[in-house]
N, C-alpha and C. Protein backbone atom coordinates (compact mmCIF):
# COMPACT_ATOMS: atom_id res chain seq x y z
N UNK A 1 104.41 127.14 61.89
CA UNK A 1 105.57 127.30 61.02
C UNK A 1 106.84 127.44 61.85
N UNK A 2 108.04 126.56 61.36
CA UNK A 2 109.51 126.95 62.11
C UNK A 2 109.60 128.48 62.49
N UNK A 3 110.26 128.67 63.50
CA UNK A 3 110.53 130.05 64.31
C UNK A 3 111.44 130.73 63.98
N UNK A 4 112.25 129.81 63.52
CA UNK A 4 113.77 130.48 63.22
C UNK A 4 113.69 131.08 61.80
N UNK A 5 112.35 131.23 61.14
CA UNK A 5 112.62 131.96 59.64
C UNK A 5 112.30 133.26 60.22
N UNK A 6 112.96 134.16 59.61
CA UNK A 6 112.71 135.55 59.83
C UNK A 6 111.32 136.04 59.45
N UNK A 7 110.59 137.05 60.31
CA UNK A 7 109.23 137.13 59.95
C UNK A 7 109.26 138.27 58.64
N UNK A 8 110.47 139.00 57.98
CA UNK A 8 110.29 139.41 56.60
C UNK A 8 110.20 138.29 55.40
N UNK A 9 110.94 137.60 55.92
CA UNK A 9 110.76 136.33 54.90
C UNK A 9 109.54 135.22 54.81
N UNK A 10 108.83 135.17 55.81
CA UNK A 10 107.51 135.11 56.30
C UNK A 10 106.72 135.79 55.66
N UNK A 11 106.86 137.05 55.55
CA UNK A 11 105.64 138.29 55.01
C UNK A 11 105.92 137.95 53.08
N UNK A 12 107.36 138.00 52.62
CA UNK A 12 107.40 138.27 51.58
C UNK A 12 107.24 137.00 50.67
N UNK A 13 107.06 135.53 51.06
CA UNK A 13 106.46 135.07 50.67
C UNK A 13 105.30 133.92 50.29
N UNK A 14 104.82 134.28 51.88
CA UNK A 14 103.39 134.15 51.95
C UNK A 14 102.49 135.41 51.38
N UNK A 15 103.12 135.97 51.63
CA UNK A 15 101.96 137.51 51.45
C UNK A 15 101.81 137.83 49.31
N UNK A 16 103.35 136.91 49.20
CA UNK A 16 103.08 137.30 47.78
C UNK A 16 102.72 136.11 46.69
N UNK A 17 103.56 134.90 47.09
CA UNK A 17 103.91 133.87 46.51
C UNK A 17 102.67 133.06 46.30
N UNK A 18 102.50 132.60 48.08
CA UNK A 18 101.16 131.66 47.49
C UNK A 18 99.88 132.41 48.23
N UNK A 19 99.97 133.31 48.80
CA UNK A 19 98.72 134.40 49.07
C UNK A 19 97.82 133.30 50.05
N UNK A 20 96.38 132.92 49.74
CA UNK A 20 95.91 132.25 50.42
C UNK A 20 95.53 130.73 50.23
N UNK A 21 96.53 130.39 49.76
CA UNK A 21 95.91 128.97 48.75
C UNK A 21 95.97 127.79 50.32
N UNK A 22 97.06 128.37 51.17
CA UNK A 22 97.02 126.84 52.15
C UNK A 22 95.68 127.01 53.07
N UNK A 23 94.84 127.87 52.83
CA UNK A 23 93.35 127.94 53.55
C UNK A 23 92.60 126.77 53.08
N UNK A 24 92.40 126.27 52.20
CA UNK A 24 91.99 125.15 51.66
C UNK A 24 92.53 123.71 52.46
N UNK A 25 91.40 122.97 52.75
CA UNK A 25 91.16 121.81 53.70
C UNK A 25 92.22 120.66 52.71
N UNK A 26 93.37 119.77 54.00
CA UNK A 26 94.30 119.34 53.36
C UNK A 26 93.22 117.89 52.72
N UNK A 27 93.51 117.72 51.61
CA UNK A 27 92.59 116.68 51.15
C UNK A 27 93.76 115.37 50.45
N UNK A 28 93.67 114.33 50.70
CA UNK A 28 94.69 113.17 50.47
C UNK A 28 93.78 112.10 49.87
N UNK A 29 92.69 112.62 49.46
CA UNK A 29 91.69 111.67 48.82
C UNK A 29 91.13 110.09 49.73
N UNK A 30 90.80 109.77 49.41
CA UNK A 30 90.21 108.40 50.26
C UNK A 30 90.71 107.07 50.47
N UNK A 31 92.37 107.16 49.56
CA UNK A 31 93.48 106.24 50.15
C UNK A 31 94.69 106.50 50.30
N UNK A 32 94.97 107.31 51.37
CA UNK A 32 96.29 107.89 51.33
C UNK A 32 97.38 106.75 51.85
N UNK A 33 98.52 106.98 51.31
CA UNK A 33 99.49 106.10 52.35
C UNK A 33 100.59 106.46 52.87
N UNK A 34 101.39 105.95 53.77
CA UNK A 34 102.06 106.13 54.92
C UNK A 34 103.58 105.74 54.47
N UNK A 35 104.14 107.12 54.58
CA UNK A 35 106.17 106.77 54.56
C UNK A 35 106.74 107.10 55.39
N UNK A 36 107.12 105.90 55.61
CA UNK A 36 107.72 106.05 56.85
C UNK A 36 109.53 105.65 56.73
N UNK A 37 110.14 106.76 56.56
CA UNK A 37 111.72 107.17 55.66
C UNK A 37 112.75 106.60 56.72
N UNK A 38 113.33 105.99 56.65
CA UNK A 38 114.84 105.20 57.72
C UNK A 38 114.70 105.68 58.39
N UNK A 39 113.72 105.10 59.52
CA UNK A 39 113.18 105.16 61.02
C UNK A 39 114.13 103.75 61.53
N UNK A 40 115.73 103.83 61.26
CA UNK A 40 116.22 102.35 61.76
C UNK A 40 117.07 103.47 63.45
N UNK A 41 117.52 102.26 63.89
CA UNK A 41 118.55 102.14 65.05
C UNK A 41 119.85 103.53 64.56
N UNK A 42 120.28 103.35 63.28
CA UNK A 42 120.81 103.73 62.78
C UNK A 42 120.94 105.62 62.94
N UNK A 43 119.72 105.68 62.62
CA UNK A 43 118.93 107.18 63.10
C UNK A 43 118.47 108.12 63.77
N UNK A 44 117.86 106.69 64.64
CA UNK A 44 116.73 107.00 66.02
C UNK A 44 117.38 107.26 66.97
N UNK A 45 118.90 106.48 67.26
CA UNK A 45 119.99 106.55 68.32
C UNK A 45 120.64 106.78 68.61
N UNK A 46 121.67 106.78 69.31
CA UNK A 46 122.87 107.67 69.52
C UNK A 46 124.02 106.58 69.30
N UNK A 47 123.68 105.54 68.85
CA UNK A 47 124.67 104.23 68.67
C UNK A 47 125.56 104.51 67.85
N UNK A 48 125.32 105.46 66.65
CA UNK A 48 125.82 105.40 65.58
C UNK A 48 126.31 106.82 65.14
N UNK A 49 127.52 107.23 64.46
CA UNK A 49 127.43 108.51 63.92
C UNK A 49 126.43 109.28 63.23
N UNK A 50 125.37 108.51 62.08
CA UNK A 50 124.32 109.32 61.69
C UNK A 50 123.09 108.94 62.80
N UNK A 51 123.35 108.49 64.05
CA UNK A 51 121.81 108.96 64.59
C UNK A 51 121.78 109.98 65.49
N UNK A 52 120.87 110.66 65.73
CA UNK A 52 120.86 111.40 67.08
C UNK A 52 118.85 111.58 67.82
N UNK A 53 119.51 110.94 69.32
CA UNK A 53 118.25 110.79 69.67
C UNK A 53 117.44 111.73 70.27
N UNK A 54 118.26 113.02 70.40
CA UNK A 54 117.56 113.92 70.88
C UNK A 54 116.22 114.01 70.12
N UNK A 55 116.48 114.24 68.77
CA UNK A 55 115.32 115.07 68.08
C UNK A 55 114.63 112.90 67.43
N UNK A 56 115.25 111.99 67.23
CA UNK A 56 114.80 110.47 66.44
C UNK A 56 114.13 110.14 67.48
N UNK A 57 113.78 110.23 69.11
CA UNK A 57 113.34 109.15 69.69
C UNK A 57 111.75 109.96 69.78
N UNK A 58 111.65 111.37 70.08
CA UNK A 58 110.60 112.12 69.71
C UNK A 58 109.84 111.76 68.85
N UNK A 59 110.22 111.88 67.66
CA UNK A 59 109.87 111.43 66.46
C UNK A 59 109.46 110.17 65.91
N UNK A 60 109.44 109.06 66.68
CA UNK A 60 109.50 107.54 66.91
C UNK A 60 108.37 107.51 67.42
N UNK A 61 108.26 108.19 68.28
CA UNK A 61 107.21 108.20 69.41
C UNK A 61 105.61 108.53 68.56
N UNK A 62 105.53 110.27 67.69
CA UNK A 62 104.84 110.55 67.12
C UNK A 62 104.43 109.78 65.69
N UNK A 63 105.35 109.11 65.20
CA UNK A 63 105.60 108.42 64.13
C UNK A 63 104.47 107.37 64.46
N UNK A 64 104.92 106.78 66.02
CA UNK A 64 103.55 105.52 65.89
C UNK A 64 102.58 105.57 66.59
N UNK A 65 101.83 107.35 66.44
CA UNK A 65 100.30 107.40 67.02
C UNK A 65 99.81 107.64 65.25
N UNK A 66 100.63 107.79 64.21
CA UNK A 66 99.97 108.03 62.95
C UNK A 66 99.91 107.13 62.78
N UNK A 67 101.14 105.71 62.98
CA UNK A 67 101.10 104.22 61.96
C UNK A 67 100.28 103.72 62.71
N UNK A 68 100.02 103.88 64.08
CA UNK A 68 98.93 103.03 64.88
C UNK A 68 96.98 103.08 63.88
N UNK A 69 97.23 104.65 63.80
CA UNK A 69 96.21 104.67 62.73
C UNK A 69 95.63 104.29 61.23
N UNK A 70 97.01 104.44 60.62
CA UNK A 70 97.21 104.36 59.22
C UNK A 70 96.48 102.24 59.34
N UNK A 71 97.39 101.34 60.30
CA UNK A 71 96.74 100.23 60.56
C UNK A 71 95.56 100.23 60.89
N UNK A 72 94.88 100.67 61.71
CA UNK A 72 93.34 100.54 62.32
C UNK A 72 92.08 100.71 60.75
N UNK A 73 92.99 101.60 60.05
CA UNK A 73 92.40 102.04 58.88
C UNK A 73 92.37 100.82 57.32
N UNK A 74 93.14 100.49 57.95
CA UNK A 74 93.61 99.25 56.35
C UNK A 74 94.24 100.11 55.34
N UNK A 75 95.13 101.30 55.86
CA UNK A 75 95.63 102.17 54.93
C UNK A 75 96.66 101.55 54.30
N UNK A 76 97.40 101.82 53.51
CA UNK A 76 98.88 101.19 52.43
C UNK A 76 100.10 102.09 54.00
N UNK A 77 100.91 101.23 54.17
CA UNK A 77 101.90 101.78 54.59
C UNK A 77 103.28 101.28 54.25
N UNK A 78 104.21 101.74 53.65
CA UNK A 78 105.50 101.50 53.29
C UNK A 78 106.77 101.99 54.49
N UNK A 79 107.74 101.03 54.46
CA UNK A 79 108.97 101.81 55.20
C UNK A 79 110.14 102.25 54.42
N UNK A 80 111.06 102.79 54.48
CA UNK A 80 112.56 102.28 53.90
C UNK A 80 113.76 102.71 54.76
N UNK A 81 114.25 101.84 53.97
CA UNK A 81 115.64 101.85 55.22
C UNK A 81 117.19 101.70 54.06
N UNK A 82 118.07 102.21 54.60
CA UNK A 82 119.63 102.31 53.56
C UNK A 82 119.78 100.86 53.58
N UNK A 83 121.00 101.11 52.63
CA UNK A 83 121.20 99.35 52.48
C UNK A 83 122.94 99.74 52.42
N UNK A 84 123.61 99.13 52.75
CA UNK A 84 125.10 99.09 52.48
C UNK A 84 125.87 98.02 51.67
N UNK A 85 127.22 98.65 51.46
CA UNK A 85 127.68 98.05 50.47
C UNK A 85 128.53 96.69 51.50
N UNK A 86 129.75 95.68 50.84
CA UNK A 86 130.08 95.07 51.61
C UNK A 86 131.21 95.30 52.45
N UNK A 87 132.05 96.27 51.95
CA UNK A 87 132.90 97.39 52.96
C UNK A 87 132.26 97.70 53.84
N UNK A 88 131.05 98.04 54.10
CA UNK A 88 130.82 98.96 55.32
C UNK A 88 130.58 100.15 54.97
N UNK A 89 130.35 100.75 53.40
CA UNK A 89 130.11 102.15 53.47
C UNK A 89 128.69 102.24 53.01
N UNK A 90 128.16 103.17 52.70
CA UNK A 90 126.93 103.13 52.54
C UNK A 90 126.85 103.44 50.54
N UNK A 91 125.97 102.52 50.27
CA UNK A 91 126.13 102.91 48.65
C UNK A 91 125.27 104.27 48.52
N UNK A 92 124.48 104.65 49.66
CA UNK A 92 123.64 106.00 49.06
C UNK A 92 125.09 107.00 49.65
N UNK A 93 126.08 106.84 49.95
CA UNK A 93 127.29 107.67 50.74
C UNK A 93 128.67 107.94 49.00
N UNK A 94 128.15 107.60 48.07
CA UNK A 94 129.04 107.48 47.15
C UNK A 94 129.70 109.03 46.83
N UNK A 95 130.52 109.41 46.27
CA UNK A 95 131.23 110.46 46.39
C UNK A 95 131.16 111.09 47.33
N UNK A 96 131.05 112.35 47.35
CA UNK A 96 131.75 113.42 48.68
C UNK A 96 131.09 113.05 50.27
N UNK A 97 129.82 112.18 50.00
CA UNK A 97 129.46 111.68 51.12
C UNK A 97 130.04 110.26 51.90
N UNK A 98 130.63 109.38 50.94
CA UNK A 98 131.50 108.24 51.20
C UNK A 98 132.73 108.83 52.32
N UNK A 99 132.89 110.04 51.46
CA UNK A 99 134.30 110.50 52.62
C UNK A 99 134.62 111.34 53.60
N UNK A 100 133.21 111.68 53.61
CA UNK A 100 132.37 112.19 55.28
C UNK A 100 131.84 111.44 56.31
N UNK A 101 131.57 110.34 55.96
CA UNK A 101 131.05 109.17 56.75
C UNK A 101 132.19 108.22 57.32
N UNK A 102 131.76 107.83 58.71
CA UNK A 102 132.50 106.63 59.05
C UNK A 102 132.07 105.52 58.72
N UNK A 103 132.90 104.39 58.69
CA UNK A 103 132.42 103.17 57.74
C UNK A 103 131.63 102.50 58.87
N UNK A 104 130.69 101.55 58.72
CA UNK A 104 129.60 101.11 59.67
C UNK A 104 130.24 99.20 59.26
N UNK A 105 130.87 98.92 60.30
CA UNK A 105 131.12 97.66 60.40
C UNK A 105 130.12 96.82 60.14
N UNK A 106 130.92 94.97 59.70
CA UNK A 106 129.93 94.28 59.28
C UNK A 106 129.33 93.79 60.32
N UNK A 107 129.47 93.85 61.54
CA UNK A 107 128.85 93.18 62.58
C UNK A 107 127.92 94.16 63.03
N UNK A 108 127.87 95.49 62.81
CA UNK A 108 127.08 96.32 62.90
C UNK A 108 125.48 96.87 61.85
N UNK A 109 126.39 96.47 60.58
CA UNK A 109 125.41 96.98 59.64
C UNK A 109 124.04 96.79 59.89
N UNK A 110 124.00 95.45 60.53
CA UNK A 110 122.24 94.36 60.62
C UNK A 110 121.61 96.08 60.99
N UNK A 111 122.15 96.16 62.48
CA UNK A 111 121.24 96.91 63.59
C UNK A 111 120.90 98.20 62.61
N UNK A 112 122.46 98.91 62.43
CA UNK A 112 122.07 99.92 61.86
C UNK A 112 121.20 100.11 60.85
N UNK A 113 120.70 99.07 60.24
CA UNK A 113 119.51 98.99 59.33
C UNK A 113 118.11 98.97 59.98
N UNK A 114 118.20 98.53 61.12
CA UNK A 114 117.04 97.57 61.73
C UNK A 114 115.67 98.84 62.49
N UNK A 115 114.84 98.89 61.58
CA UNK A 115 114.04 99.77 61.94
C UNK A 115 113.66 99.60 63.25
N UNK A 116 113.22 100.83 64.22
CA UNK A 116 113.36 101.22 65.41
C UNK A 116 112.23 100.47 66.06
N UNK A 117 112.66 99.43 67.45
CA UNK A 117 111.72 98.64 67.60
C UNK A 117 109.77 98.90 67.88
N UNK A 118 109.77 100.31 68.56
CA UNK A 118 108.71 101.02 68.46
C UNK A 118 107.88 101.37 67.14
N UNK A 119 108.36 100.87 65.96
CA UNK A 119 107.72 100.87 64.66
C UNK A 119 107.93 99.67 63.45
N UNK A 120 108.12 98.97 64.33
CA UNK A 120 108.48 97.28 63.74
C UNK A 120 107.45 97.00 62.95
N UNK A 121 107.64 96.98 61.29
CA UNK A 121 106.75 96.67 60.53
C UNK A 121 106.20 95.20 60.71
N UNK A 122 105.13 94.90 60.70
CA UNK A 122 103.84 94.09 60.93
C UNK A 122 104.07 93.28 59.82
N UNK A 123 103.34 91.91 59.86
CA UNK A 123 103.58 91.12 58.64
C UNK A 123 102.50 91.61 57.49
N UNK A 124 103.47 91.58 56.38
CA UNK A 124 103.06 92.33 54.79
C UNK A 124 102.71 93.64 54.73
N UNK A 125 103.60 93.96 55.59
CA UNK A 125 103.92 95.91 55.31
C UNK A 125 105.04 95.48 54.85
N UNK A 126 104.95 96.76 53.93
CA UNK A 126 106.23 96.96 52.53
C UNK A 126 107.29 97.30 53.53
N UNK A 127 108.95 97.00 53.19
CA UNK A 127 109.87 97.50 53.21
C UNK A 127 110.73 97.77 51.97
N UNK A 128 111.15 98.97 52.33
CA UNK A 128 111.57 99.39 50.64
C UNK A 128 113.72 99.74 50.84
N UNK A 129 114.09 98.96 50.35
CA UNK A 129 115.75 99.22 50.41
C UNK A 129 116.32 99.99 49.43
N UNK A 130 116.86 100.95 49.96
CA UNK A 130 117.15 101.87 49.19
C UNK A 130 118.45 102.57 48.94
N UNK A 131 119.31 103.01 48.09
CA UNK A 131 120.56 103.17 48.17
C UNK A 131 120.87 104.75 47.76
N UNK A 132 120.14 105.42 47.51
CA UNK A 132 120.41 106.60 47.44
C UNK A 132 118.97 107.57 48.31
N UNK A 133 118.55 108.82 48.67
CA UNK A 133 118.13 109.71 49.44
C UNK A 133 116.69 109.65 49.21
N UNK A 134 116.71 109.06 47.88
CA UNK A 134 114.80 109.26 47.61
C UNK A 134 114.42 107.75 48.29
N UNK A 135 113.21 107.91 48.59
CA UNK A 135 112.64 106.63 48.58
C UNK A 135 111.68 105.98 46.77
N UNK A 136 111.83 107.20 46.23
CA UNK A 136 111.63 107.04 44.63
C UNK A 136 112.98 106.45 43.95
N UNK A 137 113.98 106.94 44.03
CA UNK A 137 114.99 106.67 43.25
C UNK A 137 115.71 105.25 43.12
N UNK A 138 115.66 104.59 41.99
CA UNK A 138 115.80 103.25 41.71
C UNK A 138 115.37 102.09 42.89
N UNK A 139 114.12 102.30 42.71
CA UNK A 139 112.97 101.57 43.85
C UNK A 139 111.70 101.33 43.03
N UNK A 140 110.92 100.78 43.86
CA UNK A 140 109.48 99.88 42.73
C UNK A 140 108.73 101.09 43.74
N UNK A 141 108.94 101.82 44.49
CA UNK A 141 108.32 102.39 45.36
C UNK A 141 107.20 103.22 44.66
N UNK A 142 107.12 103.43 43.36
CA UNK A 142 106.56 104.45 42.35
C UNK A 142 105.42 103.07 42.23
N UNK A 143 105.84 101.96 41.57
CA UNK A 143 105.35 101.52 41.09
C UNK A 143 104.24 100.56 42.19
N UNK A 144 104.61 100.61 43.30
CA UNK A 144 103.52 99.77 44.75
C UNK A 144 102.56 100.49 44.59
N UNK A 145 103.09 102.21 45.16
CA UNK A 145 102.19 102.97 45.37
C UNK A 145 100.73 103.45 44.29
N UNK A 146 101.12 102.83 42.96
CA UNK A 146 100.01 102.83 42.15
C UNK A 146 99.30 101.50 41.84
N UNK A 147 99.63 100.52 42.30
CA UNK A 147 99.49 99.22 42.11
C UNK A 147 98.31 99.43 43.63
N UNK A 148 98.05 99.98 45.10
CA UNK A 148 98.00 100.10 46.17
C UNK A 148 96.85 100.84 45.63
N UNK A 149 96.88 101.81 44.69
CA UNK A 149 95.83 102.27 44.49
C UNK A 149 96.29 104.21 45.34
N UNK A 150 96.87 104.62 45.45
CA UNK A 150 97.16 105.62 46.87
C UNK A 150 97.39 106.91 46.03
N UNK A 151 96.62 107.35 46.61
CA UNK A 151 95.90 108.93 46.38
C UNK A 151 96.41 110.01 47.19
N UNK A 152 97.16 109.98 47.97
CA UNK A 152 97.83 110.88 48.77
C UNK A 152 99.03 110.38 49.29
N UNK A 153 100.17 111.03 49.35
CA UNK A 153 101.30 110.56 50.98
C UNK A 153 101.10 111.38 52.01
N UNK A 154 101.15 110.80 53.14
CA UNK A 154 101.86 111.19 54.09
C UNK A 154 103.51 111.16 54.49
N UNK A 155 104.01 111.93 54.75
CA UNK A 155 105.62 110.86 54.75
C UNK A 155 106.46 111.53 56.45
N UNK A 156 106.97 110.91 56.89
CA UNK A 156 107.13 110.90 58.17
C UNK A 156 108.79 110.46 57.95
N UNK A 157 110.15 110.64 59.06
CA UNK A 157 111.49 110.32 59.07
C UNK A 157 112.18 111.15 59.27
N UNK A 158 113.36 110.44 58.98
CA UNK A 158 114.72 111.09 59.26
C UNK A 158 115.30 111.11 57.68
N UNK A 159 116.09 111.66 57.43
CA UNK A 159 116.49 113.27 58.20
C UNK A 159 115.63 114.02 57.31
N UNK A 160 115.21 115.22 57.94
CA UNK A 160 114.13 116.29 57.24
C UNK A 160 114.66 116.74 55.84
N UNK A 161 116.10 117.27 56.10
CA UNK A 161 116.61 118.00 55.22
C UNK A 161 117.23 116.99 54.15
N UNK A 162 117.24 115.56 54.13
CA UNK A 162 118.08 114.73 53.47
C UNK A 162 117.36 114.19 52.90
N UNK A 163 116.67 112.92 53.33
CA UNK A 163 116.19 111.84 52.13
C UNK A 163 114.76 111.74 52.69
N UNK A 164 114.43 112.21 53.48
CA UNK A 164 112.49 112.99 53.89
C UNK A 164 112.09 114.22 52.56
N UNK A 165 113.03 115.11 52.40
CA UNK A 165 113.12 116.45 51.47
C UNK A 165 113.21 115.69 50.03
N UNK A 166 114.38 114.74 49.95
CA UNK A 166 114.33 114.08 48.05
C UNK A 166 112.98 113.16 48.15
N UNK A 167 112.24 112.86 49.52
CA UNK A 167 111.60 112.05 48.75
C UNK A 167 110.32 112.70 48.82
N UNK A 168 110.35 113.33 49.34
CA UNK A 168 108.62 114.35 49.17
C UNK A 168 109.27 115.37 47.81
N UNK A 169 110.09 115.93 47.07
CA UNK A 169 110.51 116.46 46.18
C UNK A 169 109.69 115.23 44.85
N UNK A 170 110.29 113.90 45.41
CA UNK A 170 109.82 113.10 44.30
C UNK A 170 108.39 112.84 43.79
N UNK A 171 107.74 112.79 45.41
CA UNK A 171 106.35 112.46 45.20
C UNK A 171 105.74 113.92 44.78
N UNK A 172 106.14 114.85 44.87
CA UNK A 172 105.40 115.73 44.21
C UNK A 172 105.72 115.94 42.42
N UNK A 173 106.41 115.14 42.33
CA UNK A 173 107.06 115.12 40.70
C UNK A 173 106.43 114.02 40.48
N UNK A 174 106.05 113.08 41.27
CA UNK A 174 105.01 111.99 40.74
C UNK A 174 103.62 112.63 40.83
N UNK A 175 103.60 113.92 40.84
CA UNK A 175 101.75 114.34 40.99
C UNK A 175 101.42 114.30 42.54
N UNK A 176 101.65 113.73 43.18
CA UNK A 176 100.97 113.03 45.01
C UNK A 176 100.68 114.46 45.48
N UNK A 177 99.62 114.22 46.41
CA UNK A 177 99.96 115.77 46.81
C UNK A 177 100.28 115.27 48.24
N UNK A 178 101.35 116.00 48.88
CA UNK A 178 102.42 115.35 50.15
C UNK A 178 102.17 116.01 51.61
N UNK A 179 101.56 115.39 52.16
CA UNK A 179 101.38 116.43 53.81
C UNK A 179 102.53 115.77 54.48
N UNK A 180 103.18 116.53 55.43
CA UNK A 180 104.14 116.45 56.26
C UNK A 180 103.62 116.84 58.16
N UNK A 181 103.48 115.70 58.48
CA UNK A 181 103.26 116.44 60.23
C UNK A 181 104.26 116.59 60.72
N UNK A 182 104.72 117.86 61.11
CA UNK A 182 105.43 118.31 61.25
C UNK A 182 106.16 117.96 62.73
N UNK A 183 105.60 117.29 63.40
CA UNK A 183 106.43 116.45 64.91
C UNK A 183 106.53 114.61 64.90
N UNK A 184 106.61 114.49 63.23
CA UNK A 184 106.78 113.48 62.42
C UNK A 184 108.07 113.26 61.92
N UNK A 185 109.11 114.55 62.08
CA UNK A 185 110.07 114.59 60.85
C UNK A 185 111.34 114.64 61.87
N UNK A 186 112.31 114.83 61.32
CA UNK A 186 113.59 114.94 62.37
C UNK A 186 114.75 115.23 61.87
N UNK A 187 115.57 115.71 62.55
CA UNK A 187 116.64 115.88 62.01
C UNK A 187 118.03 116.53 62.86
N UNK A 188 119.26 116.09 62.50
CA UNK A 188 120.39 116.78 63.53
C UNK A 188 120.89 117.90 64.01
N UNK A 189 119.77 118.68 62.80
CA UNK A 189 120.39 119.98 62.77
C UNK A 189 119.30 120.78 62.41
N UNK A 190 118.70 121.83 63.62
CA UNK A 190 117.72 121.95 63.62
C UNK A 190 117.21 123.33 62.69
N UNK A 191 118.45 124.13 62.42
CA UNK A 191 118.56 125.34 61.37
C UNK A 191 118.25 124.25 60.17
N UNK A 192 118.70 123.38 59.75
CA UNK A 192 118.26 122.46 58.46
C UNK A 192 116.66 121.65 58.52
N UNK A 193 116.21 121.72 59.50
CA UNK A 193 115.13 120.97 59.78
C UNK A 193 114.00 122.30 59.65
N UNK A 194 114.02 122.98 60.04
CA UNK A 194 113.00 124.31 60.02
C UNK A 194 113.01 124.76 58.82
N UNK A 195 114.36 124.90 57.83
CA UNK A 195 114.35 126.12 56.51
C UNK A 195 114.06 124.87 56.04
N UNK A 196 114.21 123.66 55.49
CA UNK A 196 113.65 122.76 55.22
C UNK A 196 112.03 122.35 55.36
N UNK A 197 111.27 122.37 56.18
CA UNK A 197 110.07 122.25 56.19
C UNK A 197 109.12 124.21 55.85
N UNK A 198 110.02 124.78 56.28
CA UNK A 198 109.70 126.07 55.74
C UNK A 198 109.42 126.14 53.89
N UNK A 199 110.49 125.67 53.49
CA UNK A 199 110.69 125.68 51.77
C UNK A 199 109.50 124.34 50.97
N UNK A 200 109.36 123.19 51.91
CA UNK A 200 108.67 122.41 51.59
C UNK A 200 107.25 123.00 51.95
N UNK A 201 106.91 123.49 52.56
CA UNK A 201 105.30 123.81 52.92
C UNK A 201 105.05 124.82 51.96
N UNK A 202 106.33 125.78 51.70
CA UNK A 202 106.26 126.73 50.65
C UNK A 202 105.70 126.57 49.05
N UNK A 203 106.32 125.46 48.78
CA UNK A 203 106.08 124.70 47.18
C UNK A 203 105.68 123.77 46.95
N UNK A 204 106.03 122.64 47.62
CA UNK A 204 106.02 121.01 47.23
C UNK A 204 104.74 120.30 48.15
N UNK A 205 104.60 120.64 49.23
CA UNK A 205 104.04 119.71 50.48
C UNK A 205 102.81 120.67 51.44
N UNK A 206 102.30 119.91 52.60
CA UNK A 206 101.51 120.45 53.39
C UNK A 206 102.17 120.06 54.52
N UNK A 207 102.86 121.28 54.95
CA UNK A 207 103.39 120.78 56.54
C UNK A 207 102.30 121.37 57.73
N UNK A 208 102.11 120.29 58.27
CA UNK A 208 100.56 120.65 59.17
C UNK A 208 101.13 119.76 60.67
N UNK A 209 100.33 120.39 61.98
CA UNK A 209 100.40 119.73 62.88
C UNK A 209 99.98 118.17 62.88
N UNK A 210 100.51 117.26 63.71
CA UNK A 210 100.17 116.13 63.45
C UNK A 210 98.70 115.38 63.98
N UNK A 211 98.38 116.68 64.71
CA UNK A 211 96.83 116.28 64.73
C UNK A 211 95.75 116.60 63.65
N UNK A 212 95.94 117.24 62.55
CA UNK A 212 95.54 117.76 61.54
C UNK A 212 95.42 116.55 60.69
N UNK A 213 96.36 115.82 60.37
CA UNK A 213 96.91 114.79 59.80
C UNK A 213 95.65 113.66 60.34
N UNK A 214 96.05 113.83 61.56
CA UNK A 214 95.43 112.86 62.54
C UNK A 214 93.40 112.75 62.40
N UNK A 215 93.11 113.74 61.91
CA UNK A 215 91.52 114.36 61.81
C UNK A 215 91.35 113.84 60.58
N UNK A 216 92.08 114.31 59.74
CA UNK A 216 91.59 113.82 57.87
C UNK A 216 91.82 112.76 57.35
N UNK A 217 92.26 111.85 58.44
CA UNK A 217 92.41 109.85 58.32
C UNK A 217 91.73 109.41 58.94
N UNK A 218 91.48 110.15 60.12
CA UNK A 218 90.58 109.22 61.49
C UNK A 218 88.90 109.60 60.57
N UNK A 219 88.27 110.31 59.69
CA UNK A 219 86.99 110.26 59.02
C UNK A 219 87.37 109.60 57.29
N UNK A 220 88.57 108.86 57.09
CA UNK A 220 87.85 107.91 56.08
C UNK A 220 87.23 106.71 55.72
């Protein structure tokens, strides 16, 4: 569990809230599949105002000892990546975020989209374009994942606290039950990245080491 939560807040609600329920073996049923959330250039790098590679190139790295598997397996794996408008701003950036952001030129946009070459989707893996934080929100992404047949997510990306958080929020409002490996996820700001996977392991998700992850795929 993140370090930076205080261990009263630790005691008061684990000890009360969910008591012992995460003792129970993480189970994702016998076709889970793989999200893998704007893992672009954009993110992973330092090219750009929203990337930073301290904590994205880490995360890149761990990202493809799971997708290396999720393939070996014939598992469902999906990506997504932002899409922009023709200004240069980002359509998931619309109000108060449009005018926090710098505009991402048109000669730039390609890259900044262009998922990180270390996880270059394979021919007929899904890519999913997306304009606002979920990878659910006005996307067929609901509708693959039952068409796929997929009984569990995994979900893996950037940023923890941003559109990794709306979209494991979603899949647990779609029923999924959501594990998170936790040296899978990333983010700029690492007080947002910890109370973030803290609150998600709390209610919504299973945030587990990524060898954990790694054990309950490698026996289906």
């Amino acid at each position: 569990m993140p370090d930076i939560i205080p261990e009263a807040d630790r005691n008061a609600v684990f000890g009360k809230y969910r008591s012992d329920a995460k003792l129970k073996r993480l189970d994702l049923g016998n076709k889970p599949a793989l999200l893998i959330i704007d893992m672009t250039d954009g993110f992973v790098t330092d090219d750009f105002r929203t990337g930073f590679s301290t904590t994205g190139l880490p995360c890149a790295e761990n990202i493809s000892i799971i997708l290396k598997l999720f393939r070996k397996k014939h598992l469902p794996i999906i990506f997504t990546k932002d899409v922009t408008a023709e200004d240069g701003s980002y359509l998931i950036y619309r109000g108060a975020w449009n005018n926090k952001s710098t505009l991402i030129q048109a000669s730039e946009r390609q890259r900044h989209n262009t998922i990180f070459k270390t996880l270059t989707p394979e021919e007929g893996e899904i890519v999913i374009e997306k304009s606002k934080p979920s990878a659910f929100f006005g996307t067929s992404t609901a509708s693959i994942l039952n068409y796929l047949g997929a009984t569990g997510l995994v979900v893996t990306g950037m940023v923890t606290s941003g559109c990794v958080r709306a979209t494991v929020m979603d899949a647990f409002s779609y029923n999924y039950t959501v594990a998170i490996p936790m040296e899978c996820v990333a983010d700029r700001s690492q007080i947002s990245h910890q109370v973030t996977l803290f609150d998600l392991d709390l209610k919504y998700a299973y945030v587990v080491p990524l060898k954990e992850i790694h054990e309950v795929i490698s026996v289906l």
